[in-house]
PDB file of N, CA and C in Angstrom:
ATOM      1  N   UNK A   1       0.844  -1.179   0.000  1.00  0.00           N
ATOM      2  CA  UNK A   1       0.000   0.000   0.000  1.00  0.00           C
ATOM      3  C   UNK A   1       0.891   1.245   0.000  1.00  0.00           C
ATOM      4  N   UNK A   2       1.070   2.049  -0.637  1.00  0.00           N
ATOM      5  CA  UNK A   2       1.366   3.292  -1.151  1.00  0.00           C
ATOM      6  C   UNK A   2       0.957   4.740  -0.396  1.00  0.00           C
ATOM      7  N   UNK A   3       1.641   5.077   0.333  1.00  0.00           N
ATOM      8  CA  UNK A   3       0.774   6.453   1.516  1.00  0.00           C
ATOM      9  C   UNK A   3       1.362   7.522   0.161  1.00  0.00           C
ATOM     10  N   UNK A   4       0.348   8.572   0.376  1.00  0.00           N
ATOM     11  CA  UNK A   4       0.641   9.706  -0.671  1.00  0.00           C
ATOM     12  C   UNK A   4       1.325  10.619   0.540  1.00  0.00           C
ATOM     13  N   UNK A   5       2.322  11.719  -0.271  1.00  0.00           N
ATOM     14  CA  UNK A   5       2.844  12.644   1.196  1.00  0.00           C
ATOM     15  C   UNK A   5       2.133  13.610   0.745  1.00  0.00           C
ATOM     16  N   UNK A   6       2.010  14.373   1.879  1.00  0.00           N
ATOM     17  CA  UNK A   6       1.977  15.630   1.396  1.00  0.00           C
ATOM     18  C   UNK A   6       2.699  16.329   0.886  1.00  0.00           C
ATOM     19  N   UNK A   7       3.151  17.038  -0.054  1.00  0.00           N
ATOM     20  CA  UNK A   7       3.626  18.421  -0.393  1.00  0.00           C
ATOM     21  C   UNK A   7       4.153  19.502   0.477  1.00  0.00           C
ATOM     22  N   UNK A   8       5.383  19.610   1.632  1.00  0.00           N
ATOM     23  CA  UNK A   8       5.193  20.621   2.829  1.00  0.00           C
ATOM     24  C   UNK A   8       5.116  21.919   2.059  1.00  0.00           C
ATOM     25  N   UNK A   9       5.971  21.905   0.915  1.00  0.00           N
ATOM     26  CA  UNK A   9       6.126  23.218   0.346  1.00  0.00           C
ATOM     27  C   UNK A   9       4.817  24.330  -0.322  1.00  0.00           C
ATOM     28  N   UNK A  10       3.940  23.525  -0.556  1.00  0.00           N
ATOM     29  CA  UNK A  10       3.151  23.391  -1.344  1.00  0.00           C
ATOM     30  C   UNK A  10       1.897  24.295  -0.418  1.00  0.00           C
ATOM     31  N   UNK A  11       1.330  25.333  -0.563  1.00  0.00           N
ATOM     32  CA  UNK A  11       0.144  25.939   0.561  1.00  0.00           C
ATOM     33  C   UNK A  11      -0.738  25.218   0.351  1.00  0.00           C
ATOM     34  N   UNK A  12      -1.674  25.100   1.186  1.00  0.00           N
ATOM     35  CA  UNK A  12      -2.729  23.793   1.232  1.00  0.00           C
ATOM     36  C   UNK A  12      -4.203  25.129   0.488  1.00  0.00           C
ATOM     37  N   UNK A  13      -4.519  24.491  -0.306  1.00  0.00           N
ATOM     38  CA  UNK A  13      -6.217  25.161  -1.146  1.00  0.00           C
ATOM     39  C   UNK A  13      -7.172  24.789  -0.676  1.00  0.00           C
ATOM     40  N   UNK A  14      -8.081  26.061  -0.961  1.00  0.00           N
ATOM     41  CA  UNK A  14      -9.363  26.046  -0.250  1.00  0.00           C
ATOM     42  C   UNK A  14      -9.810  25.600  -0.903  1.00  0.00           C
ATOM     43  N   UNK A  15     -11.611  25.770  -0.927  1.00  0.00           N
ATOM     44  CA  UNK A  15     -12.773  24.962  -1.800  1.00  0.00           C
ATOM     45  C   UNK A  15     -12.240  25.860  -3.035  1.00  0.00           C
ATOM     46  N   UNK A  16     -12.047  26.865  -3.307  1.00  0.00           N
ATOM     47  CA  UNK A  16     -11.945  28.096  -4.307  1.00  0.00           C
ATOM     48  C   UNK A  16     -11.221  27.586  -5.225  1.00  0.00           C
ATOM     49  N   UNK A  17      -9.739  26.962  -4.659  1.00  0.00           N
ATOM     50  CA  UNK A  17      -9.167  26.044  -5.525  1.00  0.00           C
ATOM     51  C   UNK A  17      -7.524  27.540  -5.316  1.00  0.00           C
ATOM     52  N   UNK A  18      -7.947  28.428  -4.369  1.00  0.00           N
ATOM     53  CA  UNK A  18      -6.922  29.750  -4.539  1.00  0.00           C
ATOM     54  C   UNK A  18      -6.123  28.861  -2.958  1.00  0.00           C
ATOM     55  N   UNK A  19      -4.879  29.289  -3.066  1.00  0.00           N
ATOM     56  CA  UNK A  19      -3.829  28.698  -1.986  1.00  0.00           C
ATOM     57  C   UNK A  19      -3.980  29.987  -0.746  1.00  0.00           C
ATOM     58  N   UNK A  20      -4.754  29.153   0.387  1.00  0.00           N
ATOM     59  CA  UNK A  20      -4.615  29.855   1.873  1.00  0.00           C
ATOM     60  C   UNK A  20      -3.199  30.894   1.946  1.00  0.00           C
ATOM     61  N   UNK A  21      -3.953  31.807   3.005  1.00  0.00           N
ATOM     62  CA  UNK A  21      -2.478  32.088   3.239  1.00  0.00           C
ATOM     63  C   UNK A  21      -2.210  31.962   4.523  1.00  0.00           C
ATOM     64  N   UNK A  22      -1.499  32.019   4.721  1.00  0.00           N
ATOM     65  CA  UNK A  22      -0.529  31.539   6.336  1.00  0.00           C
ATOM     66  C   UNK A  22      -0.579  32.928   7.147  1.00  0.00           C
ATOM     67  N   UNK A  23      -0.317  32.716   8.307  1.00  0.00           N
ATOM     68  CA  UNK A  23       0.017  34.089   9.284  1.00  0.00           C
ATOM     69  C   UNK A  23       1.207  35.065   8.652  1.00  0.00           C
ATOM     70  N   UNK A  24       2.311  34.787   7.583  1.00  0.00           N
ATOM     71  CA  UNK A  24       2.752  35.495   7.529  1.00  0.00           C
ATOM     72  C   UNK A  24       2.875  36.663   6.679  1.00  0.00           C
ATOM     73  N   UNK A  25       3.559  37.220   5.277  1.00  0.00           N
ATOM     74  CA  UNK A  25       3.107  38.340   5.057  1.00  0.00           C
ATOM     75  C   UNK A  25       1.518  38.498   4.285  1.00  0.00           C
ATOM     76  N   UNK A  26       0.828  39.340   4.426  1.00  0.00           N
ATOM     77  CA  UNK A  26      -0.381  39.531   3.296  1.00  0.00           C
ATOM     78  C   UNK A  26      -0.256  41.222   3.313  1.00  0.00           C
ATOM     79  N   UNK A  27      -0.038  41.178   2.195  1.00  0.00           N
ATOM     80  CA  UNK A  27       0.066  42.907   1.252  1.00  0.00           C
ATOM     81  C   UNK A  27      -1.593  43.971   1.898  1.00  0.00           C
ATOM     82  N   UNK A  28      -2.618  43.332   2.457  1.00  0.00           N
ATOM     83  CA  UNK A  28      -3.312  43.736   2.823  1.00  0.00           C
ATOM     84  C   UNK A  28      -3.200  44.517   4.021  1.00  0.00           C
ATOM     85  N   UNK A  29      -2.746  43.677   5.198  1.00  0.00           N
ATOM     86  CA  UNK A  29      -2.111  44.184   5.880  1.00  0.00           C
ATOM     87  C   UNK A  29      -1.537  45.042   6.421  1.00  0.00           C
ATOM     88  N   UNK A  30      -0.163  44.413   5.519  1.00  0.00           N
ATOM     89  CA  UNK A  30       0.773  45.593   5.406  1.00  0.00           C
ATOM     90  C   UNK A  30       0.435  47.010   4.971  1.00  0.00           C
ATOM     91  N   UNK A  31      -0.425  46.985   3.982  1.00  0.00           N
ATOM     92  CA  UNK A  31      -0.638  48.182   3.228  1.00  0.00           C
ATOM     93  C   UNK A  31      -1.661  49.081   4.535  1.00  0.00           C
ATOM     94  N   UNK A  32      -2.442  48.121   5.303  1.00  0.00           N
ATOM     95  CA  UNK A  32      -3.370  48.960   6.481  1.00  0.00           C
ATOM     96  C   UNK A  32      -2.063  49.387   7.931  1.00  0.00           C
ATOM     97  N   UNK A  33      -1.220  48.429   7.920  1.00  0.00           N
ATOM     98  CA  UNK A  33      -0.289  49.019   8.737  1.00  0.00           C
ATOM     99  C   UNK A  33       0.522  50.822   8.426  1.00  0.00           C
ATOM    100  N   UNK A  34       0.790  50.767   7.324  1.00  0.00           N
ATOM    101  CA  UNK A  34       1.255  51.922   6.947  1.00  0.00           C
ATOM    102  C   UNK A  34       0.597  52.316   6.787  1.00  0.00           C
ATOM    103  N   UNK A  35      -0.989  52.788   6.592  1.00  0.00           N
ATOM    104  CA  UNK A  35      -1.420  53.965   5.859  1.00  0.00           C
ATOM    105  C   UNK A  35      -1.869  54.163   7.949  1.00  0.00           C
ATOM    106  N   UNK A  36      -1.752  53.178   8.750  1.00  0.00           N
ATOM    107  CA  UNK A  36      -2.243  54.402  10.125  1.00  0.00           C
ATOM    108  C   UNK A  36      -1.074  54.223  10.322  1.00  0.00           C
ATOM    109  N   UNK A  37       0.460  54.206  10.295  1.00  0.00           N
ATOM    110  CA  UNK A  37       1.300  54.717  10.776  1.00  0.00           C
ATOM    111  C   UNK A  37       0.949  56.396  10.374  1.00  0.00           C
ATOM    112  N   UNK A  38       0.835  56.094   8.957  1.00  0.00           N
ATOM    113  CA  UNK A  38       0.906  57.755   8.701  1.00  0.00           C
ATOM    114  C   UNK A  38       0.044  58.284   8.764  1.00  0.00           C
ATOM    115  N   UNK A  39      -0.914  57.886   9.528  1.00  0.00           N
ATOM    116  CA  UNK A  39      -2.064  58.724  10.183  1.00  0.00           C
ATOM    117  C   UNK A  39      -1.140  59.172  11.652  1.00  0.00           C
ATOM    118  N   UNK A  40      -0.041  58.515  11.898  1.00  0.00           N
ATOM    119  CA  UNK A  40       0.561  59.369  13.398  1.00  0.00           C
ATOM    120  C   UNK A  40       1.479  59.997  13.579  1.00  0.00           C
ATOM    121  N   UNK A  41       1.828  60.759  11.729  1.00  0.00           N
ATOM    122  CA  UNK A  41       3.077  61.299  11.628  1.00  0.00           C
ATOM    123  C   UNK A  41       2.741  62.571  12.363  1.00  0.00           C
ATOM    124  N   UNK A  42       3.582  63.235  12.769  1.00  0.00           N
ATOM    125  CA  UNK A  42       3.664  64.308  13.237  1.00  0.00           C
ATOM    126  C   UNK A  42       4.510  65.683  12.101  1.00  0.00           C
ATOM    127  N   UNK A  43       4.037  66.436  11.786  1.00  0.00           N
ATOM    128  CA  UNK A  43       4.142  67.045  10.293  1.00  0.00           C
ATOM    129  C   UNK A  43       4.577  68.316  11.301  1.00  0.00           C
ATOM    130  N   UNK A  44       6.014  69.143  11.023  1.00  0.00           N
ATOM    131  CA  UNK A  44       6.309  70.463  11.454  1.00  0.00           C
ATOM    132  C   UNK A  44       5.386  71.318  10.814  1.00  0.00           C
ATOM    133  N   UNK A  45       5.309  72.763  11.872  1.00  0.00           N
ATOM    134  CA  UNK A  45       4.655  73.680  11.247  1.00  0.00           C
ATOM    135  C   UNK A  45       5.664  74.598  10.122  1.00  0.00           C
ATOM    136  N   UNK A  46       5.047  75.658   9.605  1.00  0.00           N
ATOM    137  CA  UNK A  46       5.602  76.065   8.716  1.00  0.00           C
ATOM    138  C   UNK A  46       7.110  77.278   9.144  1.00  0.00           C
ATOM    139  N   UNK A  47       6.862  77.392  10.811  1.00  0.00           N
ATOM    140  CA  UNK A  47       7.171  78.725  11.454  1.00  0.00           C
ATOM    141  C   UNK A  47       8.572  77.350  12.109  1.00  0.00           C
ATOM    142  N   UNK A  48       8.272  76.147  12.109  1.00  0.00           N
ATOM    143  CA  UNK A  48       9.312  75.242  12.883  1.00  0.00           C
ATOM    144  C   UNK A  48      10.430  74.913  11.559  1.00  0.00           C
ATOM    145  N   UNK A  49       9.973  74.720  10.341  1.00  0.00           N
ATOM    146  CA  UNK A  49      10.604  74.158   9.215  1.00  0.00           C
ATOM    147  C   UNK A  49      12.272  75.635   9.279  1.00  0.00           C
ATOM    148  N   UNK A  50      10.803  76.838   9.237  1.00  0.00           N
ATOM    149  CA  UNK A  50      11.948  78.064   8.980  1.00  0.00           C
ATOM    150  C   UNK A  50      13.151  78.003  10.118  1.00  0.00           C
ATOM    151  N   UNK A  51      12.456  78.151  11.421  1.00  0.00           N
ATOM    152  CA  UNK A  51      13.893  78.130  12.319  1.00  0.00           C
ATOM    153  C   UNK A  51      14.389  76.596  12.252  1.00  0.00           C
ATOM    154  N   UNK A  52      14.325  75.424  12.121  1.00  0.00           N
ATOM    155  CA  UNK A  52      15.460  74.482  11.776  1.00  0.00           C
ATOM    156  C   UNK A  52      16.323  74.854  10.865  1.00  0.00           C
ATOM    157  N   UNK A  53      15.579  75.259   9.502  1.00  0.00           N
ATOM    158  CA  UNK A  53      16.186  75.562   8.483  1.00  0.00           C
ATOM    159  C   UNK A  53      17.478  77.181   8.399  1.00  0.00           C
ATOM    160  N   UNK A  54      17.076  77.904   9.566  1.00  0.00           N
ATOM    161  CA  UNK A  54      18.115  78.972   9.925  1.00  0.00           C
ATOM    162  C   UNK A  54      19.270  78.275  11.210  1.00  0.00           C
ATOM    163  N   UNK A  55      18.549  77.480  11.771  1.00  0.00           N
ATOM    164  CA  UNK A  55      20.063  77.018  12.431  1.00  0.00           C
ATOM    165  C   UNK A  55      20.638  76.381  11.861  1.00  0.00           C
ATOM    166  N   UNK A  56      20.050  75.505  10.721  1.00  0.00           N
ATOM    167  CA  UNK A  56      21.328  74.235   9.915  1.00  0.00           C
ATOM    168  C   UNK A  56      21.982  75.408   9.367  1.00  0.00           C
ATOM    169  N   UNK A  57      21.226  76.341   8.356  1.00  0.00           N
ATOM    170  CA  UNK A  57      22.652  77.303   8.252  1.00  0.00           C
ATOM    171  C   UNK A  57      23.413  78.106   8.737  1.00  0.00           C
ATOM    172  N   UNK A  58      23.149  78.474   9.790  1.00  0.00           N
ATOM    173  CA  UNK A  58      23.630  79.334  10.849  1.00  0.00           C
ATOM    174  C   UNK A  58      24.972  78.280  11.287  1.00  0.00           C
ATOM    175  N   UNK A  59      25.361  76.798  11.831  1.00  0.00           N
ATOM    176  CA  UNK A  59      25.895  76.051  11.989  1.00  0.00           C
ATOM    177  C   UNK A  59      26.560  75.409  11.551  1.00  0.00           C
ATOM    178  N   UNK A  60      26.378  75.790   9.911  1.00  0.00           N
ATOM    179  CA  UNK A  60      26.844  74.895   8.248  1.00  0.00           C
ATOM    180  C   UNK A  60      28.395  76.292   8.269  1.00  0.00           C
ATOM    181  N   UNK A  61      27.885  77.754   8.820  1.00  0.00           N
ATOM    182  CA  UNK A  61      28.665  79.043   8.244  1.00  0.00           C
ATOM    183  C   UNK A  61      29.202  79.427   9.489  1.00  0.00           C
ATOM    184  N   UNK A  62      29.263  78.591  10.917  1.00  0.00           N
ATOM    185  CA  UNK A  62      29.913  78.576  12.048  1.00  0.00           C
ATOM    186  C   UNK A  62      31.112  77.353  11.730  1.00  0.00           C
ATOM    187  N   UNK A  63      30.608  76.260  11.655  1.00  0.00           N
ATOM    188  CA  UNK A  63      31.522  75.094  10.580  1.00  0.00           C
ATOM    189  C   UNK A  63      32.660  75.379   9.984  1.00  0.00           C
ATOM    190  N   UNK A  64      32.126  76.136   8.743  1.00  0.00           N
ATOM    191  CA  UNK A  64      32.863  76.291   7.857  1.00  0.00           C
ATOM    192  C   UNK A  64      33.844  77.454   7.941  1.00  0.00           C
ATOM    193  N   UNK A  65      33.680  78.240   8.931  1.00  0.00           N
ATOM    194  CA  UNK A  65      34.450  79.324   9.657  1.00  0.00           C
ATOM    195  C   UNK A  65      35.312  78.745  10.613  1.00  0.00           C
ATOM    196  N   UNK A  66      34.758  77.807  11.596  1.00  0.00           N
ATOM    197  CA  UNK A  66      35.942  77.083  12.248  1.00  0.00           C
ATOM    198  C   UNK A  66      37.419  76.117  11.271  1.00  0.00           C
ATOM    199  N   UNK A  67      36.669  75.549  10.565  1.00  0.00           N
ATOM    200  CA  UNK A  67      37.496  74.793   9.433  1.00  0.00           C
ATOM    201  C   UNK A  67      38.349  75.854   8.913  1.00  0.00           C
ATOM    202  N   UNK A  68      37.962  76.854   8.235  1.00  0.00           N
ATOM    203  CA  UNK A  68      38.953  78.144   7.957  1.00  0.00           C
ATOM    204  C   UNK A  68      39.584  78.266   8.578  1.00  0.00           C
ATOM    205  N   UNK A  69      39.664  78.537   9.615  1.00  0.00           N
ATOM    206  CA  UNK A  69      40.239  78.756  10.423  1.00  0.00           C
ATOM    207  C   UNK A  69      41.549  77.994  11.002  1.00  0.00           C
ATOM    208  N   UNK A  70      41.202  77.158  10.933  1.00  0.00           N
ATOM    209  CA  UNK A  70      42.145  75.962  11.504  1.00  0.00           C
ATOM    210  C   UNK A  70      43.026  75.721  10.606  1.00  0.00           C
ATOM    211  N   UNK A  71      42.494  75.793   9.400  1.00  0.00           N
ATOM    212  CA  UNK A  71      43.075  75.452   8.411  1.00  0.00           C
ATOM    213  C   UNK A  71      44.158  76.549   8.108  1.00  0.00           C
ATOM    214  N   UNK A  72      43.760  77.480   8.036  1.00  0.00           N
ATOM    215  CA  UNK A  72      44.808  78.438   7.451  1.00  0.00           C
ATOM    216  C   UNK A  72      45.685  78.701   8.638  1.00  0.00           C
ATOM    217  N   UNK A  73      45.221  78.889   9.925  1.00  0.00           N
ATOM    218  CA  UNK A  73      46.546  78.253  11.249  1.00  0.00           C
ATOM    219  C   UNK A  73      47.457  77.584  10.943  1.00  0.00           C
ATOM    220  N   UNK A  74      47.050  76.178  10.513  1.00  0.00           N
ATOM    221  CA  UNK A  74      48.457  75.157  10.223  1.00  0.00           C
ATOM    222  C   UNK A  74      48.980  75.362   9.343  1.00  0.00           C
ATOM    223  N   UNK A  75      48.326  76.348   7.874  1.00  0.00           N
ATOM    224  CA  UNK A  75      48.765  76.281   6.869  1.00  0.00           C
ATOM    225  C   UNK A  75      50.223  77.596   7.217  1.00  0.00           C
ATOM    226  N   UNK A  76      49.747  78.572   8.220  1.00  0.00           N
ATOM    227  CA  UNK A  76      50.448  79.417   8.700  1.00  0.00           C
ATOM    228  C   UNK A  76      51.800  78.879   9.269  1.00  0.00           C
ATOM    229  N   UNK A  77      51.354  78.248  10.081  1.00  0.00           N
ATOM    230  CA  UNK A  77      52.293  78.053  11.428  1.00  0.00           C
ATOM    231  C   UNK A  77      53.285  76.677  10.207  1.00  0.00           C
ATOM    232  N   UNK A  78      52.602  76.096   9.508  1.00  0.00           N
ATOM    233  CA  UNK A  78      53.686  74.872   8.199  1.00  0.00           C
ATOM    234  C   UNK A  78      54.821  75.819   7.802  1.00  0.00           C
ATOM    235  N   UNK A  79      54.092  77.016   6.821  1.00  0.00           N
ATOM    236  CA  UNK A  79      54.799  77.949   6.143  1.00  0.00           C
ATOM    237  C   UNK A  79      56.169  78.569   7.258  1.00  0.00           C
ATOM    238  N   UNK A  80      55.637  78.884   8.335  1.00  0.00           N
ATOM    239  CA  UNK A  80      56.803  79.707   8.859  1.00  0.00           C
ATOM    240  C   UNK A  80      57.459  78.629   9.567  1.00  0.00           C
ATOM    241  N   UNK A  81      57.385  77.022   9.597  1.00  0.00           N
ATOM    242  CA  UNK A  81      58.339  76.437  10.155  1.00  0.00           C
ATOM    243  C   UNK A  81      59.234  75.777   8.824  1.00  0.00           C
ATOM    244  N   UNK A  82      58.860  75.719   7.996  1.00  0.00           N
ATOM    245  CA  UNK A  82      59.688  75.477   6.438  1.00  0.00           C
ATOM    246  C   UNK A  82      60.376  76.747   6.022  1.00  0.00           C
ATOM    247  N   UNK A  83      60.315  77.688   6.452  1.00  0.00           N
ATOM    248  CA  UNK A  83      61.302  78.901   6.126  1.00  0.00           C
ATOM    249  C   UNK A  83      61.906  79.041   6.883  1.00  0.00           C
ATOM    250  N   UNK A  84      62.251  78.424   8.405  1.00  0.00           N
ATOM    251  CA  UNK A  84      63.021  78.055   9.421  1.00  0.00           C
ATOM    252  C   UNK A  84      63.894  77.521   8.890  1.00  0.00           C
ATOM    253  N   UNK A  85      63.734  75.955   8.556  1.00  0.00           N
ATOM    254  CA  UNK A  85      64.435  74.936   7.915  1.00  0.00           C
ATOM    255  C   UNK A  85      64.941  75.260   6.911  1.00  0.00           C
ATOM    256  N   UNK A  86      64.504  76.297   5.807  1.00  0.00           N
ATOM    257  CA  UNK A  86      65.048  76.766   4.879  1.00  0.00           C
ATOM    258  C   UNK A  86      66.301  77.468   4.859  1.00  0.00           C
ATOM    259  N   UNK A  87      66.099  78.253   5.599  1.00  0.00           N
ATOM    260  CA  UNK A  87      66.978  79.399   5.909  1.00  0.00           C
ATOM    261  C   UNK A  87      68.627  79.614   6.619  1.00  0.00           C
TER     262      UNK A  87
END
């Protein structure tokens, strides 16, 4: 006598003849998970966007002033120790 196996791989069909789905992903779901995440975004006002947007540059032209800075120091203090050695 001959036992048939099952198929594990195989999703088991309904009467419909369409393959169940299992607990794990369904696009349905998912798609209701995200649309109420973004029902709980929290959206800046228009008066919050402006002052973030004046300190990133306010901080981008403090930055880039320190870097100057530093920079042309060593580039200073290089120069006058190679005309030491030079000399």
């Amino acid at each position: 006598m001959e036992e048939t196996k099952k198929n594990v791989s195989e999703p088991e069909k309904s009467k419909t003849g369409k393959a169940k789905k299992e607990d794990g992903f369904s696009l349905n779901k998912w798609y209701a998970a995200h649309k109420a995440e973004y029902k709980r975004i929290s959206w800046p006002t228009r008066q919050e966007v402006v002052r973030q947007t004046v300190i990133v540059l306010v901080l981008c032209f403090v930055m880039g002033a320190l870097i100057f800075g530093i920079d042309t120091g060593l580039t200073k203090g290089y120069d006058a120790l190679m005309s030491l050695v030079a000399a």
